[in-house]
C-alpha atoms as a PDB file:
ATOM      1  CA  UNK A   1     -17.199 -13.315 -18.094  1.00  0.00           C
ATOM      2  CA  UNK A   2     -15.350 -16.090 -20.024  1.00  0.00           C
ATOM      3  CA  UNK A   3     -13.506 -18.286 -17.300  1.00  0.00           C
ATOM      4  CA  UNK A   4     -10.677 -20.703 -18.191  1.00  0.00           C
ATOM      5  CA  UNK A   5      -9.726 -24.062 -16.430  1.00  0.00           C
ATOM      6  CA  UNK A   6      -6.082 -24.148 -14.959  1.00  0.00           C
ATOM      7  CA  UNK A   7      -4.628 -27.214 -13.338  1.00  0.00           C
ATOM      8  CA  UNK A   8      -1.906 -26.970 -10.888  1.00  0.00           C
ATOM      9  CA  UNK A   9      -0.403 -29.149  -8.301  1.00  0.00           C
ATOM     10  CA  UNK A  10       0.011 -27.958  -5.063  1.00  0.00           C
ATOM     11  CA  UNK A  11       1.106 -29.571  -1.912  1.00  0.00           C
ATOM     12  CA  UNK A  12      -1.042 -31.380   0.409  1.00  0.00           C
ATOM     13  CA  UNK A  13      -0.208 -29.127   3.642  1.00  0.00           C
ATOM     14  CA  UNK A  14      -1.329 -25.827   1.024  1.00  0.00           C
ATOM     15  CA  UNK A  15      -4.331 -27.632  -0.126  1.00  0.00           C
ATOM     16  CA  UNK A  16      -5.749 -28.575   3.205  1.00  0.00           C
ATOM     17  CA  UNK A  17      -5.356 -24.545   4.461  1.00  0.00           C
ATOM     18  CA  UNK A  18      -6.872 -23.557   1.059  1.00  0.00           C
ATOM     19  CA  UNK A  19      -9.447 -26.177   2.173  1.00  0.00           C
ATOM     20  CA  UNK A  20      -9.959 -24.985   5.828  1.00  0.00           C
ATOM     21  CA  UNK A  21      -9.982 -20.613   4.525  1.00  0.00           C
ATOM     22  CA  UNK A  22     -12.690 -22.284   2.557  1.00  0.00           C
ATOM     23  CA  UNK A  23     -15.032 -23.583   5.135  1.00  0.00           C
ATOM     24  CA  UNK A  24     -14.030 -20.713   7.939  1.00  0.00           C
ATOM     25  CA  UNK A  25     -15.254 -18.363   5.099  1.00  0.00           C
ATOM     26  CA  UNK A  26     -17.757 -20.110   3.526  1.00  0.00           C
ATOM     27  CA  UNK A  27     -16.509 -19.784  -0.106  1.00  0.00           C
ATOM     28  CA  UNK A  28     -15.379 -22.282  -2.142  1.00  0.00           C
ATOM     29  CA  UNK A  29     -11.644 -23.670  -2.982  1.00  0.00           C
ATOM     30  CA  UNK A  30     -12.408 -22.142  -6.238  1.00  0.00           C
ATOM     31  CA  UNK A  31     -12.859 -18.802  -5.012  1.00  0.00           C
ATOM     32  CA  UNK A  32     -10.251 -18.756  -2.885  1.00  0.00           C
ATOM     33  CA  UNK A  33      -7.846 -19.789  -5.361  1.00  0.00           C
ATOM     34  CA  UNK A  34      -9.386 -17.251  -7.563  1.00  0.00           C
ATOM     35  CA  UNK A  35      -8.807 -14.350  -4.775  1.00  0.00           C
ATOM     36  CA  UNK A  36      -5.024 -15.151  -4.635  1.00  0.00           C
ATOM     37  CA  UNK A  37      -4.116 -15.863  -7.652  1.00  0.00           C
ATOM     38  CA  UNK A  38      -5.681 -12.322  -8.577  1.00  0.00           C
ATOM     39  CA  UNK A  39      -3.615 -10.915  -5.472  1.00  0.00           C
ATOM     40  CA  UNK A  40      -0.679 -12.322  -6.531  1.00  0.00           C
ATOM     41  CA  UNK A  41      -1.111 -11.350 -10.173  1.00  0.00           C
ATOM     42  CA  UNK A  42      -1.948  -7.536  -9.153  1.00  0.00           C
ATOM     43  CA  UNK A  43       1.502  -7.409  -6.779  1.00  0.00           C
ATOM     44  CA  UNK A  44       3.830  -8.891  -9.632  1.00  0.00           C
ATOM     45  CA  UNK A  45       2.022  -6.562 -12.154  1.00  0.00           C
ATOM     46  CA  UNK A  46       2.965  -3.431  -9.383  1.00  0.00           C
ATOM     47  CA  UNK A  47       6.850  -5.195  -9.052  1.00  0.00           C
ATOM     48  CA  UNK A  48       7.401  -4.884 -12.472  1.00  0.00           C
ATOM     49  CA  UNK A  49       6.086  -1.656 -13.198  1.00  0.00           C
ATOM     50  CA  UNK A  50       7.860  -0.248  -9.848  1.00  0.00           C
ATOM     51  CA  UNK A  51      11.315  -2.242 -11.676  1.00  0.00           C
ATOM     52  CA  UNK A  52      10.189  -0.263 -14.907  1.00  0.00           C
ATOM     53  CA  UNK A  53      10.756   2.760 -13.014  1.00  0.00           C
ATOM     54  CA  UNK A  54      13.821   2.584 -10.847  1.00  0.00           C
ATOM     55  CA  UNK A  55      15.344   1.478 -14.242  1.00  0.00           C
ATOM     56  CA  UNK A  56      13.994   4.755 -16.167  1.00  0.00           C
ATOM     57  CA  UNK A  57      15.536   7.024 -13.361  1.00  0.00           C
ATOM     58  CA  UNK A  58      18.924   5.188 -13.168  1.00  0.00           C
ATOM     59  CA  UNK A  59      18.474   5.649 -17.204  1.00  0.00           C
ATOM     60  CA  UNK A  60      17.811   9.475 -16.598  1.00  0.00           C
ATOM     61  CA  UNK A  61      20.795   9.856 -13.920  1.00  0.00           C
ATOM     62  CA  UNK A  62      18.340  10.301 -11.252  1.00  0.00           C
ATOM     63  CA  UNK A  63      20.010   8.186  -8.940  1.00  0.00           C
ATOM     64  CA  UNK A  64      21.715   8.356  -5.481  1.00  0.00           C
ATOM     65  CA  UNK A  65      25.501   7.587  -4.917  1.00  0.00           C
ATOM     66  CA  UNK A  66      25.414   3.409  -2.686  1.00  0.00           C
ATOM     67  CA  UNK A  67      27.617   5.552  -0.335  1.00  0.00           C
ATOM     68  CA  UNK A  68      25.945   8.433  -0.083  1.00  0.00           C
ATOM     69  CA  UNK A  69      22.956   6.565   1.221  1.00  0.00           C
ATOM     70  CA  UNK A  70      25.087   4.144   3.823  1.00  0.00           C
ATOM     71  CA  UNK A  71      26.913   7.106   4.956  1.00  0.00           C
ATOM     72  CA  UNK A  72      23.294   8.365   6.125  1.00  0.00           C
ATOM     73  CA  UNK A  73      22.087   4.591   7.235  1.00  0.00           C
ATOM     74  CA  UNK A  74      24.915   4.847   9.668  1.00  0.00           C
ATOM     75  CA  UNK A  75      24.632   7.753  11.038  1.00  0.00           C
ATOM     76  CA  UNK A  76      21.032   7.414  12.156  1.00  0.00           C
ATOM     77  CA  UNK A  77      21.898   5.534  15.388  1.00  0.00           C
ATOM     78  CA  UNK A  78      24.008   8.598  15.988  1.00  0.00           C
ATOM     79  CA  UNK A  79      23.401  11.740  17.783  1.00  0.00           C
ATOM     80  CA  UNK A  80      23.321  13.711  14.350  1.00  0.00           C
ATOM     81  CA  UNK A  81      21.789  11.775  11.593  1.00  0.00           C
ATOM     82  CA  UNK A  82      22.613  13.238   8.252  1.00  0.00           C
ATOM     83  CA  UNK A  83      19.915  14.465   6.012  1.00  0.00           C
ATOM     84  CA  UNK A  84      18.165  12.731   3.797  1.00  0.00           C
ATOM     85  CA  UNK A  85      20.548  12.079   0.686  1.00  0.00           C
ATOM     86  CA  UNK A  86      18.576  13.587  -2.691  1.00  0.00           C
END
């Protein structure tokens, strides 16, 4: 696999955790970095394509009314909780 240098700086109380995950584990800063940054990359990726969505339903009218869905937040510390709005 082709690898590419990045350069970023971080603060010294996040370096010196990055440093300690390092030794507990037994990896190096490099990999740990690696293993976030690939975390991190895979959760934004799954944000947007989640915000792709919810955007294509409102799009498509397949949404539920704001009060439809507070009327049933409320009445769920009540004695009879509404349904589940659809």
């Amino acid at each position: 696999m082709n690898t590419k240098v990045l350069t970023a700086h971080v603060p010294i109380p996040l370096a010196e955790k990055i440093d300690q995950i390092a030794a507990r584990m037994e990896r190096s800063r490099g990999w740990i970095v690696k293993q976030a940054l690939s975390a991190w990359v895979d959760q934004e990726e799954e944000r947007r394509r989640m915000t792709l969505e919810g955007m294509a339903d409102v799009d498509a009218g397949q949404a539920i009314e704001h009060q439809s869905v507070l009327a049933w937040a409320e009445s769920l510390s009540t004695d009879k909780p509404l349904a589940v709005p659809r």
